[in-house]
PDB file of N, CA and C in Angstrom:
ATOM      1  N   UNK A   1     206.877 129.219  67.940  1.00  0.00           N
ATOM      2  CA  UNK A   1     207.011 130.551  68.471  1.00  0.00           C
ATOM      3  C   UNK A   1     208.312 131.143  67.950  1.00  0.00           C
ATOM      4  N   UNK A   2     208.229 132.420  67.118  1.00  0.00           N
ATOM      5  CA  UNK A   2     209.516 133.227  67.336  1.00  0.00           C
ATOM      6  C   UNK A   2     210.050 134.162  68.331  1.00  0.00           C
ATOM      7  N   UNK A   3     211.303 134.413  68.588  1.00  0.00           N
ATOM      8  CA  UNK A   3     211.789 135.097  69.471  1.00  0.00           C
ATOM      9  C   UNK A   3     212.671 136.285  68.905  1.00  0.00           C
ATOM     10  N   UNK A   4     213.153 137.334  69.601  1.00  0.00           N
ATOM     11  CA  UNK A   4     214.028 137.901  68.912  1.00  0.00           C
ATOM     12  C   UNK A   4     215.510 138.397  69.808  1.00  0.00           C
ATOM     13  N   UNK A   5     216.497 138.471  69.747  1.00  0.00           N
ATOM     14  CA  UNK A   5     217.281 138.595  70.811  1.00  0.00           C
ATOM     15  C   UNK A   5     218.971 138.414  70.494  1.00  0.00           C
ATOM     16  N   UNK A   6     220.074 138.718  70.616  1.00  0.00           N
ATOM     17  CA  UNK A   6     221.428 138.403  70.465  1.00  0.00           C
ATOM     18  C   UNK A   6     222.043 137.512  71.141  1.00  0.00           C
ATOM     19  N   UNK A   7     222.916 136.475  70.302  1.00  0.00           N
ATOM     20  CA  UNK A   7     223.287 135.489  70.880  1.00  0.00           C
ATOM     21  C   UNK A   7     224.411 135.401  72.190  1.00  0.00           C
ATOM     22  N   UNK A   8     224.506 135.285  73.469  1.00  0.00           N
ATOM     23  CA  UNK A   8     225.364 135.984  74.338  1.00  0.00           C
ATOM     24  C   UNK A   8     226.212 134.753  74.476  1.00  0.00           C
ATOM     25  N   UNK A   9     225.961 133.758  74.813  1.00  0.00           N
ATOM     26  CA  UNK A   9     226.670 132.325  74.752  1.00  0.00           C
ATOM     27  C   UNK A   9     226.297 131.370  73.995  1.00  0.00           C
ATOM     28  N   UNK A  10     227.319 130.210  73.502  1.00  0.00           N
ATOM     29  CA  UNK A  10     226.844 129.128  72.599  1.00  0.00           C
ATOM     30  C   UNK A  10     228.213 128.292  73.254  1.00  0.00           C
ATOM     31  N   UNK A  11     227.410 126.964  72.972  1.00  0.00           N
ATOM     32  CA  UNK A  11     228.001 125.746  73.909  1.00  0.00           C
ATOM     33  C   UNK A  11     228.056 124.615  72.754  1.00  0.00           C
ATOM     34  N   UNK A  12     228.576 123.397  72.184  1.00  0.00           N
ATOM     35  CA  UNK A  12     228.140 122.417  71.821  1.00  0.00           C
ATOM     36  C   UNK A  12     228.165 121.014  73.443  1.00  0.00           C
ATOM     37  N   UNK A  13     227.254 120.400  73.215  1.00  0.00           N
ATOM     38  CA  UNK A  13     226.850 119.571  74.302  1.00  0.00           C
ATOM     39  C   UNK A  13     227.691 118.481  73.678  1.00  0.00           C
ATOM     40  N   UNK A  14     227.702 117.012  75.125  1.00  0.00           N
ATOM     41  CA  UNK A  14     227.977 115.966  74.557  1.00  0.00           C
ATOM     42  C   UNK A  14     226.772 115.441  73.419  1.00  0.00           C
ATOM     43  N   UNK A  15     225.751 116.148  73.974  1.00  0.00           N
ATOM     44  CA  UNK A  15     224.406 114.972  73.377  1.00  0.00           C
ATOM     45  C   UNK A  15     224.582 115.533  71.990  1.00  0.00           C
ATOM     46  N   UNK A  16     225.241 116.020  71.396  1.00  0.00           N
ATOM     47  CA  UNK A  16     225.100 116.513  70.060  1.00  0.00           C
ATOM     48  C   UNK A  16     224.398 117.975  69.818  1.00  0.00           C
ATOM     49  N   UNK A  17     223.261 118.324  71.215  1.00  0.00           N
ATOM     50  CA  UNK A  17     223.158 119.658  70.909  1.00  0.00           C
ATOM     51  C   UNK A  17     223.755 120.952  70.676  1.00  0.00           C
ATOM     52  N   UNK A  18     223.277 121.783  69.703  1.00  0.00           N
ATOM     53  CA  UNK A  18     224.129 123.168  70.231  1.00  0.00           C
ATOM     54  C   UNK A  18     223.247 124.088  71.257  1.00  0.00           C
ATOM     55  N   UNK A  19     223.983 124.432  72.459  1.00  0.00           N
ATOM     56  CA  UNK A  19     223.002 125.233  73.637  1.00  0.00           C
ATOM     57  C   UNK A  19     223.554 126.923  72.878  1.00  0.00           C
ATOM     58  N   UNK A  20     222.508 127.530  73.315  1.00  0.00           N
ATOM     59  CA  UNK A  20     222.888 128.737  73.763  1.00  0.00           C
ATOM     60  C   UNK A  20     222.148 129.596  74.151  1.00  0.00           C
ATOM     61  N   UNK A  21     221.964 131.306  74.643  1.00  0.00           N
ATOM     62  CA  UNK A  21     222.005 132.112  75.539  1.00  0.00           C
ATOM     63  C   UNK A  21     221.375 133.266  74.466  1.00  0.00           C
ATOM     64  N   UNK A  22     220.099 133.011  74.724  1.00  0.00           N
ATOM     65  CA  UNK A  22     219.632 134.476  73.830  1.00  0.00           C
ATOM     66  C   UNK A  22     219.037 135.601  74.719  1.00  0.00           C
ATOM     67  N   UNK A  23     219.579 137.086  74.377  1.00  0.00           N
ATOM     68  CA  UNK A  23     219.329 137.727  75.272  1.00  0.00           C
ATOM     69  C   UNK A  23     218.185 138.423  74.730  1.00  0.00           C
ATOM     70  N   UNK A  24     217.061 138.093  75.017  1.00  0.00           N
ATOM     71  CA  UNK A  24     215.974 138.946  74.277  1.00  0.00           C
ATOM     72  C   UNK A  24     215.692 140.341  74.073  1.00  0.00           C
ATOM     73  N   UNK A  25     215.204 140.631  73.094  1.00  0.00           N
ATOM     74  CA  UNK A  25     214.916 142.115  72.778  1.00  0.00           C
ATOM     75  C   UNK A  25     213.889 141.981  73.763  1.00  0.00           C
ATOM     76  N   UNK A  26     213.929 144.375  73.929  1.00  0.00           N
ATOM     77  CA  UNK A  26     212.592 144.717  74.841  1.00  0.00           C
ATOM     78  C   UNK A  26     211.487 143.729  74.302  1.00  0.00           C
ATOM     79  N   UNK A  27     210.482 143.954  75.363  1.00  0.00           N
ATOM     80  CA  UNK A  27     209.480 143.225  75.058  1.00  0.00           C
ATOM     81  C   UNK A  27     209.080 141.399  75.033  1.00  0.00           C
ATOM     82  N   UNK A  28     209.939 140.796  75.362  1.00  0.00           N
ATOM     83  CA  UNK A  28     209.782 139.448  75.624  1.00  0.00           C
ATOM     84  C   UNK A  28     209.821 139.248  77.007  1.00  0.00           C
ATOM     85  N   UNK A  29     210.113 139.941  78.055  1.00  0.00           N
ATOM     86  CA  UNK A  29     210.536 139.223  79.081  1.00  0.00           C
ATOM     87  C   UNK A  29     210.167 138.328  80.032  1.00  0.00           C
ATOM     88  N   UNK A  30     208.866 138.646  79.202  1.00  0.00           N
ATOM     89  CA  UNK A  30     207.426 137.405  79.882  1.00  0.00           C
ATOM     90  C   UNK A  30     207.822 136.099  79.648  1.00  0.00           C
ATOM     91  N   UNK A  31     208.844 135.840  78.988  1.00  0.00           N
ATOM     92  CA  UNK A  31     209.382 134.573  78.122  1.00  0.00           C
ATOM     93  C   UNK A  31     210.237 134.082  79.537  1.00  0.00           C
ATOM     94  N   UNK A  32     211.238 134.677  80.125  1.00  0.00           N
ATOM     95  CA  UNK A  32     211.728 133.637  81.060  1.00  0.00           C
ATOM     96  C   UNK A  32     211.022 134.026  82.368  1.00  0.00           C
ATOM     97  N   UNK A  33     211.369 132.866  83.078  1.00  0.00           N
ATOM     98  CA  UNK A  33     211.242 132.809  84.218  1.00  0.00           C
ATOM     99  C   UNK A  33     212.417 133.152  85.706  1.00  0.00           C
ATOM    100  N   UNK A  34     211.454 132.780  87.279  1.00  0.00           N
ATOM    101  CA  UNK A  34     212.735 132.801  87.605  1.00  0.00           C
ATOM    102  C   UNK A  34     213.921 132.381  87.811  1.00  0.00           C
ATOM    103  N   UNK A  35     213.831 131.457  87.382  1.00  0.00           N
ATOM    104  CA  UNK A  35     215.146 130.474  87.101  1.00  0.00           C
ATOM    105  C   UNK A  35     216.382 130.793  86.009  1.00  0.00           C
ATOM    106  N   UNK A  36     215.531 131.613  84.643  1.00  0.00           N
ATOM    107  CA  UNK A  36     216.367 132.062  83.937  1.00  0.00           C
ATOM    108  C   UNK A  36     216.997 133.179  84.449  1.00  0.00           C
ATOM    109  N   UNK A  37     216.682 134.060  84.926  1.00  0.00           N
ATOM    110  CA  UNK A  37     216.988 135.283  85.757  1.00  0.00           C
ATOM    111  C   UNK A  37     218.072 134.773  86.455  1.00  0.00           C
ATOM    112  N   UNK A  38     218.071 134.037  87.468  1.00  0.00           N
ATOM    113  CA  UNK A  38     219.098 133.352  88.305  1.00  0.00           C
ATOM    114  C   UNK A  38     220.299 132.330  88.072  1.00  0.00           C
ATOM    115  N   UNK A  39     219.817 131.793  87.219  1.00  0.00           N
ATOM    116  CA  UNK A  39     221.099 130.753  86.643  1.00  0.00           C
ATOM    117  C   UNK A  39     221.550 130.939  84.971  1.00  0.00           C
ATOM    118  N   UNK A  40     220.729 131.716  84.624  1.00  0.00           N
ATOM    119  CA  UNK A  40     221.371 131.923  82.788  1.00  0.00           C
ATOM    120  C   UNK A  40     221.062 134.060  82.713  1.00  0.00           C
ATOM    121  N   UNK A  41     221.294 134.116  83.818  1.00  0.00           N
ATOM    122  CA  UNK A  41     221.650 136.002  83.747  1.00  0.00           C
ATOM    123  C   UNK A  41     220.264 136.491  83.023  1.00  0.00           C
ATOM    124  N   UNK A  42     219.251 136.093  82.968  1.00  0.00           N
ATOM    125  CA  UNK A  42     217.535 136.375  82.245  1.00  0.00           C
ATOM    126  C   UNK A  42     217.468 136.548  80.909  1.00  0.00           C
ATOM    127  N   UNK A  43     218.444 135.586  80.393  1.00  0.00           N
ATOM    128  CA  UNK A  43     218.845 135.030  78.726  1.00  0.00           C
ATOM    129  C   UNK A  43     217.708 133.895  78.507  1.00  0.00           C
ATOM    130  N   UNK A  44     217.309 133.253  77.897  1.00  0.00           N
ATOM    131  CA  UNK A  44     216.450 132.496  77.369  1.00  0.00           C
ATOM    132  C   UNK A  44     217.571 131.255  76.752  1.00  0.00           C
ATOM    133  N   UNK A  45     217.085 130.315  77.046  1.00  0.00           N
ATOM    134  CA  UNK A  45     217.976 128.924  76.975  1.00  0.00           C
ATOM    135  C   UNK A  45     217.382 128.545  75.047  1.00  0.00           C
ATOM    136  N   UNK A  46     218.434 128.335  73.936  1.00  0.00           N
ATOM    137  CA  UNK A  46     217.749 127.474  72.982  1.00  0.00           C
ATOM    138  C   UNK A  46     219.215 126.412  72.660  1.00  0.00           C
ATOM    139  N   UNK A  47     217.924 124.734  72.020  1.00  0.00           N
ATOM    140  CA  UNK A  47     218.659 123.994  71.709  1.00  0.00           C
ATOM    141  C   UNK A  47     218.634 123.928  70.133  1.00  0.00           C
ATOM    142  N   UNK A  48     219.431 123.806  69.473  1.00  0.00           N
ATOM    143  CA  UNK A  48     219.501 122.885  67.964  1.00  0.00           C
ATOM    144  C   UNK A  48     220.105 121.608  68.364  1.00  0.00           C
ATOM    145  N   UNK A  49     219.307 120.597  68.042  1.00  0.00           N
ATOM    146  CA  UNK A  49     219.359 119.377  67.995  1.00  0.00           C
ATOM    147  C   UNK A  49     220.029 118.964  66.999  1.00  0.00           C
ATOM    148  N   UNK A  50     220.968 117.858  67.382  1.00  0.00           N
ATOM    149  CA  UNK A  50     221.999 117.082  66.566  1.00  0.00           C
ATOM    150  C   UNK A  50     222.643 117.762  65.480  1.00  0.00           C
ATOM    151  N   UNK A  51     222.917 119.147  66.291  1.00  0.00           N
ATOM    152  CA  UNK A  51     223.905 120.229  65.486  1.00  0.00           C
ATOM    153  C   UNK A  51     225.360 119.836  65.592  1.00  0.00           C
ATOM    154  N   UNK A  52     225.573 118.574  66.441  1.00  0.00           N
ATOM    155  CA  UNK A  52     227.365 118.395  66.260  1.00  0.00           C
ATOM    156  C   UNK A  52     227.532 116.938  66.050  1.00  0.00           C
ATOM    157  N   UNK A  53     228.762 116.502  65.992  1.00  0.00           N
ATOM    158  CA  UNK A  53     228.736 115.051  66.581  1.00  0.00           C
ATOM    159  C   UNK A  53     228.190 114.863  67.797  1.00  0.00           C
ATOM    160  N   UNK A  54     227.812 114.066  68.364  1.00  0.00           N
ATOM    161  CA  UNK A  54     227.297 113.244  69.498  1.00  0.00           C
ATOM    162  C   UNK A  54     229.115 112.823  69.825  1.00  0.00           C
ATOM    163  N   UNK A  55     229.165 112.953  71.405  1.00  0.00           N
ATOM    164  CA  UNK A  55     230.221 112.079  72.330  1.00  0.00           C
ATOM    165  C   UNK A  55     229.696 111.311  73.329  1.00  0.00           C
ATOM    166  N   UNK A  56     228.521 111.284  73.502  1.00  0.00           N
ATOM    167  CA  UNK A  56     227.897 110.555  74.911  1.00  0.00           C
ATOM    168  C   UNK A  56     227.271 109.025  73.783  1.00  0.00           C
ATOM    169  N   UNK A  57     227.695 108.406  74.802  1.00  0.00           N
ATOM    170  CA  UNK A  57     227.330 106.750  73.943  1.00  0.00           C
ATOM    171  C   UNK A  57     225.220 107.226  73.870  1.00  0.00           C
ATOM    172  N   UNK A  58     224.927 107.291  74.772  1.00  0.00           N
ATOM    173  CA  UNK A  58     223.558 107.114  74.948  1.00  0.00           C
ATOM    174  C   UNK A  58     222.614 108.327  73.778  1.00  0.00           C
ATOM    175  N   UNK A  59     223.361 108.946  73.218  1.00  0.00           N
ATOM    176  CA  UNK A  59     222.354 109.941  72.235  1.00  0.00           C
ATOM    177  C   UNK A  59     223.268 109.728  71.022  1.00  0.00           C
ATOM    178  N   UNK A  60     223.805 109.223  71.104  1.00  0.00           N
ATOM    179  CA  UNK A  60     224.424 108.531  69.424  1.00  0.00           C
ATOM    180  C   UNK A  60     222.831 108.155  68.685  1.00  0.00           C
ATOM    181  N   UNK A  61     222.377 107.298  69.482  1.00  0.00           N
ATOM    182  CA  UNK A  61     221.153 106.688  68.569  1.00  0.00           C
ATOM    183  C   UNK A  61     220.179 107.705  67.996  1.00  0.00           C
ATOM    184  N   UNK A  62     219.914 108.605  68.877  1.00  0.00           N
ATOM    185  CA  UNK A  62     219.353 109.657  68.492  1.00  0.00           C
ATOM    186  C   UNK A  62     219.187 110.441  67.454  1.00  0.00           C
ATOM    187  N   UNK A  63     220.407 110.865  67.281  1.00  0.00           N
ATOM    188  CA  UNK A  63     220.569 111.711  66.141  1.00  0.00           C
ATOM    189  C   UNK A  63     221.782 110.456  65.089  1.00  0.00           C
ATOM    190  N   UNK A  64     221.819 109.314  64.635  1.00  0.00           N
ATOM    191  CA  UNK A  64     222.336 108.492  63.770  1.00  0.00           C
ATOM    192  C   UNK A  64     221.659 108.902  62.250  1.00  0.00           C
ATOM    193  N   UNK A  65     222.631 109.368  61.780  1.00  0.00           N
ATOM    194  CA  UNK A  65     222.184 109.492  60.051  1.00  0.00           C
ATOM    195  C   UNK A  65     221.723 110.683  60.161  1.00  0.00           C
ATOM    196  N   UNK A  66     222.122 111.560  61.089  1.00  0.00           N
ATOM    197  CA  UNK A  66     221.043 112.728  60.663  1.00  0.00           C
ATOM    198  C   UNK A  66     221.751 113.969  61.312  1.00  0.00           C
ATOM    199  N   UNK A  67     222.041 114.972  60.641  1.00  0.00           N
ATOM    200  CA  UNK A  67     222.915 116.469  61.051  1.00  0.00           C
ATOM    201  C   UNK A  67     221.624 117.436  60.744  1.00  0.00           C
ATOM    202  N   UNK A  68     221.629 118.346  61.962  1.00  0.00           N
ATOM    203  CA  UNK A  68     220.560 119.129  61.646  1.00  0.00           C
ATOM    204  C   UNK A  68     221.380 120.677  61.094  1.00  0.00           C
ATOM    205  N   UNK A  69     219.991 120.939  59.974  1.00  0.00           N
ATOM    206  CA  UNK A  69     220.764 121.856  59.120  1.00  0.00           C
ATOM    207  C   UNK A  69     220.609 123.568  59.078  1.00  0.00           C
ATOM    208  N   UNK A  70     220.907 123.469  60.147  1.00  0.00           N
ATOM    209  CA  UNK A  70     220.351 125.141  60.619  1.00  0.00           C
ATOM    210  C   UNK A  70     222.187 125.549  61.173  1.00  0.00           C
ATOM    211  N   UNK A  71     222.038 126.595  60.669  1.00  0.00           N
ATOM    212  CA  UNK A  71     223.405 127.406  60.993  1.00  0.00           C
ATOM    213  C   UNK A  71     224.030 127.626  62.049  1.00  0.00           C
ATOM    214  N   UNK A  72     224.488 127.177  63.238  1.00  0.00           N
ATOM    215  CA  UNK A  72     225.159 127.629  64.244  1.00  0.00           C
ATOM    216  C   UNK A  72     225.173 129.220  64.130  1.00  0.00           C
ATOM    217  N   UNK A  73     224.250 130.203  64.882  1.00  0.00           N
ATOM    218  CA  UNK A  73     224.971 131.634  64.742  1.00  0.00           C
ATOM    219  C   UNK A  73     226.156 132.118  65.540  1.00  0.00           C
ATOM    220  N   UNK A  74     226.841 133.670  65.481  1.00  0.00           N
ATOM    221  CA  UNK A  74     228.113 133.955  66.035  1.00  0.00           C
ATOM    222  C   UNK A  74     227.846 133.957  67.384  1.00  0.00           C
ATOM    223  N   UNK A  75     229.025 134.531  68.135  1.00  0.00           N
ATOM    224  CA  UNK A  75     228.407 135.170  69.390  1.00  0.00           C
ATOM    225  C   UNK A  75     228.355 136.729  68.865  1.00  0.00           C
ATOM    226  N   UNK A  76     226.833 137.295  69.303  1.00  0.00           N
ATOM    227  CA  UNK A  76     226.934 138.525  69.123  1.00  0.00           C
ATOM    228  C   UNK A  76     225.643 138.841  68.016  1.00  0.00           C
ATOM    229  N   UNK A  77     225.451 138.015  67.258  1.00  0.00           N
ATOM    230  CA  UNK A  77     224.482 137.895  66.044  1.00  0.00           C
ATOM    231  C   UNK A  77     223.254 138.694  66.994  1.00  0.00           C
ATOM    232  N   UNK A  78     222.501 139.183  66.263  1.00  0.00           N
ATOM    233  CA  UNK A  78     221.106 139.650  66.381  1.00  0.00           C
ATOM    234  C   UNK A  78     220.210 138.584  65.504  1.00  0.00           C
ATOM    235  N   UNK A  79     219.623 137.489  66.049  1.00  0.00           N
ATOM    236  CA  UNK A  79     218.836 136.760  65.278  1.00  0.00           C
ATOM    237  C   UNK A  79     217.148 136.971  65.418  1.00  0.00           C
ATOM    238  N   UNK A  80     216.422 136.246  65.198  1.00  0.00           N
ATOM    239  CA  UNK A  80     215.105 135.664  64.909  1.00  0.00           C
ATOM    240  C   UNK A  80     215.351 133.940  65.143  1.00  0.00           C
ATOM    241  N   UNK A  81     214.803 133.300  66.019  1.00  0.00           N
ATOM    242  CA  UNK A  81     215.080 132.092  66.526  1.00  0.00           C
ATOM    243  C   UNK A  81     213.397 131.678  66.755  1.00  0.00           C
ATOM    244  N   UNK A  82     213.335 130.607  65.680  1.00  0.00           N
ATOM    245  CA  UNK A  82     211.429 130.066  65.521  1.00  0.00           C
ATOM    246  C   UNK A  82     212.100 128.807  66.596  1.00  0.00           C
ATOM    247  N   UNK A  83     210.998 128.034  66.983  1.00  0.00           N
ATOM    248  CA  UNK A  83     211.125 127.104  67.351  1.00  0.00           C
ATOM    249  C   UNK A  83     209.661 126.631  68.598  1.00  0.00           C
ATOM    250  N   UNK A  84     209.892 125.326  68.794  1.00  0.00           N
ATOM    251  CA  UNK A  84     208.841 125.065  70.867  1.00  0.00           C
ATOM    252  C   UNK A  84     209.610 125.349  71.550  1.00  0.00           C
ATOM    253  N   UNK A  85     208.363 127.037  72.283  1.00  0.00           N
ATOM    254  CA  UNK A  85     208.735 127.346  73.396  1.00  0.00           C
ATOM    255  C   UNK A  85     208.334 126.191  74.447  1.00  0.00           C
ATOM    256  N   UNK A  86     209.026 125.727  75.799  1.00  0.00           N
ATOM    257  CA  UNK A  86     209.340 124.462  76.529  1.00  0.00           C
ATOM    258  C   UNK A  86     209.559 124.961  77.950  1.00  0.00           C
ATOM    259  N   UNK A  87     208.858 124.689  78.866  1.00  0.00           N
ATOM    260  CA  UNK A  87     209.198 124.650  79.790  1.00  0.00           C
ATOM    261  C   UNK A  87     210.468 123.509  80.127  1.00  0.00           C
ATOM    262  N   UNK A  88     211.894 123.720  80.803  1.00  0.00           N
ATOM    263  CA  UNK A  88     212.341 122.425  81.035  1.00  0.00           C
ATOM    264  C   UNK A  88     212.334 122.160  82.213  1.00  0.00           C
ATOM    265  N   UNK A  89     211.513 120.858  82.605  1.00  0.00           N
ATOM    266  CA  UNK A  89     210.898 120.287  83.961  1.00  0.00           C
ATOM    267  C   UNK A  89     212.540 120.106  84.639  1.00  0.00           C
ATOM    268  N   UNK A  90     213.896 119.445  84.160  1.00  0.00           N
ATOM    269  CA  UNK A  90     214.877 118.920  84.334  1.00  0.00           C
ATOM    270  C   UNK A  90     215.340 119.609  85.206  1.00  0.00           C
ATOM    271  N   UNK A  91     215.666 121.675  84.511  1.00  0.00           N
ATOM    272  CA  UNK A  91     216.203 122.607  85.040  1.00  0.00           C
ATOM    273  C   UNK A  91     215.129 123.692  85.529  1.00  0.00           C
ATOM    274  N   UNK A  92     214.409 123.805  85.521  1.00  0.00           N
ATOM    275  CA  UNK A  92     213.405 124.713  85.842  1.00  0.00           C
ATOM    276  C   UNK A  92     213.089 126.069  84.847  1.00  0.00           C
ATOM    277  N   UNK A  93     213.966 125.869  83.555  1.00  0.00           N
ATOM    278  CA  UNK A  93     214.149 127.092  83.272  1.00  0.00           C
ATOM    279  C   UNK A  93     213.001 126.864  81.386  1.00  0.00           C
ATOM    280  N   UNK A  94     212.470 128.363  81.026  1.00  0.00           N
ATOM    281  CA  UNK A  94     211.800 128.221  79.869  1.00  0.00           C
ATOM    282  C   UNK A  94     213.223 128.183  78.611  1.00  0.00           C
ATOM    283  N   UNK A  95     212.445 127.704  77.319  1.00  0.00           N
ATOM    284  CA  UNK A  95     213.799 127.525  76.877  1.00  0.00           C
ATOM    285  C   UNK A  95     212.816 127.196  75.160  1.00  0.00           C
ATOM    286  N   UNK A  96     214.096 127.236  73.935  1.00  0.00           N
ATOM    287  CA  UNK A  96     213.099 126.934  72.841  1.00  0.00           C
ATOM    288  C   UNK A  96     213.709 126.216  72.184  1.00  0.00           C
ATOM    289  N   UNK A  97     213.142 124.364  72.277  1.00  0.00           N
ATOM    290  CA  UNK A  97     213.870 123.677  72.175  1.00  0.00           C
ATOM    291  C   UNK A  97     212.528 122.557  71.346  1.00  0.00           C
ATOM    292  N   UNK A  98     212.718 121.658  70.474  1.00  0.00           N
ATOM    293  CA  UNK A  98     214.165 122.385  69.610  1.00  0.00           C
ATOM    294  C   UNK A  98     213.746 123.585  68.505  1.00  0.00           C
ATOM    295  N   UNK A  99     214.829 123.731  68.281  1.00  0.00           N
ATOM    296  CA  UNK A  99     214.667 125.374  67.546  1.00  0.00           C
ATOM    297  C   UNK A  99     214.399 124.892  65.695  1.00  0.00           C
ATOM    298  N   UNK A 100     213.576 125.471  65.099  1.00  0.00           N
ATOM    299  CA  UNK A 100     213.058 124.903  63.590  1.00  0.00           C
ATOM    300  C   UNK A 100     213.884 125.684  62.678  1.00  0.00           C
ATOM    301  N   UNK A 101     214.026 127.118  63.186  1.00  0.00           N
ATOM    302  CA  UNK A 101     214.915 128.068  62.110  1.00  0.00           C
ATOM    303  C   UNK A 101     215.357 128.995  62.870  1.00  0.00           C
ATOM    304  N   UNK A 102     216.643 129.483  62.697  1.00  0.00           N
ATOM    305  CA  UNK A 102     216.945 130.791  63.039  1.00  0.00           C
ATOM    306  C   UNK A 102     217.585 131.768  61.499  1.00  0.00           C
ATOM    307  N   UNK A 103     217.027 132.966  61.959  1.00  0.00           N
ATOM    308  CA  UNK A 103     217.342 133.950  60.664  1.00  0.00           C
ATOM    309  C   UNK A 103     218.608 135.139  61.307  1.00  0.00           C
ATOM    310  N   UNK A 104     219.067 135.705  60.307  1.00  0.00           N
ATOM    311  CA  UNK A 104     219.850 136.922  61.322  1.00  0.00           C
ATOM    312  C   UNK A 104     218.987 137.909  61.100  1.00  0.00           C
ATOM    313  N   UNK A 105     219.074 138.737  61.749  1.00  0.00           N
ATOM    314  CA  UNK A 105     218.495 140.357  61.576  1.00  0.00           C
ATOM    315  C   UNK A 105     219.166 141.443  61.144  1.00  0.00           C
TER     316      UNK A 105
END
């Protein structure tokens, strides 16, 4: 699924992910839920996987030998973000994880 939207926050995780906060253009809003509304301001959650080092012992293994090669965008970027859209059972919130490409606009 693609999305379209500006990047409002970006995080690197211990697990090696990069999180961040896409605020979708009109027209998506069917995309979050209420959880995103309430705990991420009705931004849409995406991960890039093993976009950093890993610091948590337990996802070292995970991503070993392997940097994923998609661009970290700014804060502020207007992108295009492909990826599985995901419900996450963990947090309750929809989210597009992991993400396959992002483009700028």
């Amino acid at each position: 699924m693609s999305v379209t939207g500006v990047i409002d926050e970006s995080d690197a995780d211990p697990d090696g992910d990069q999180h961040f906060l896409l605020r979708l253009d009109p027209g998506q809003d069917s995309l979050v839920n209420k959880r995103n509304r309430k705990k991420k301001g009705g931004d849409l959650v995406v991960e890039i996987v093993c976009a950093n080092p890993t610091t948590m012992k337990k996802a070292k293994r995970a991503c070993a030998g392997y940097t994923n090669p998609i661009t970290i965008p700014t804060l502020g970027a207007h992108v295009r973000v492909t990826g599985t859209y995901v419900f996450d059972s963990h947090n309750g919130w929809e989210e597009i994880h992991p993400v396959s490409r992002i483009e700028r606009l």
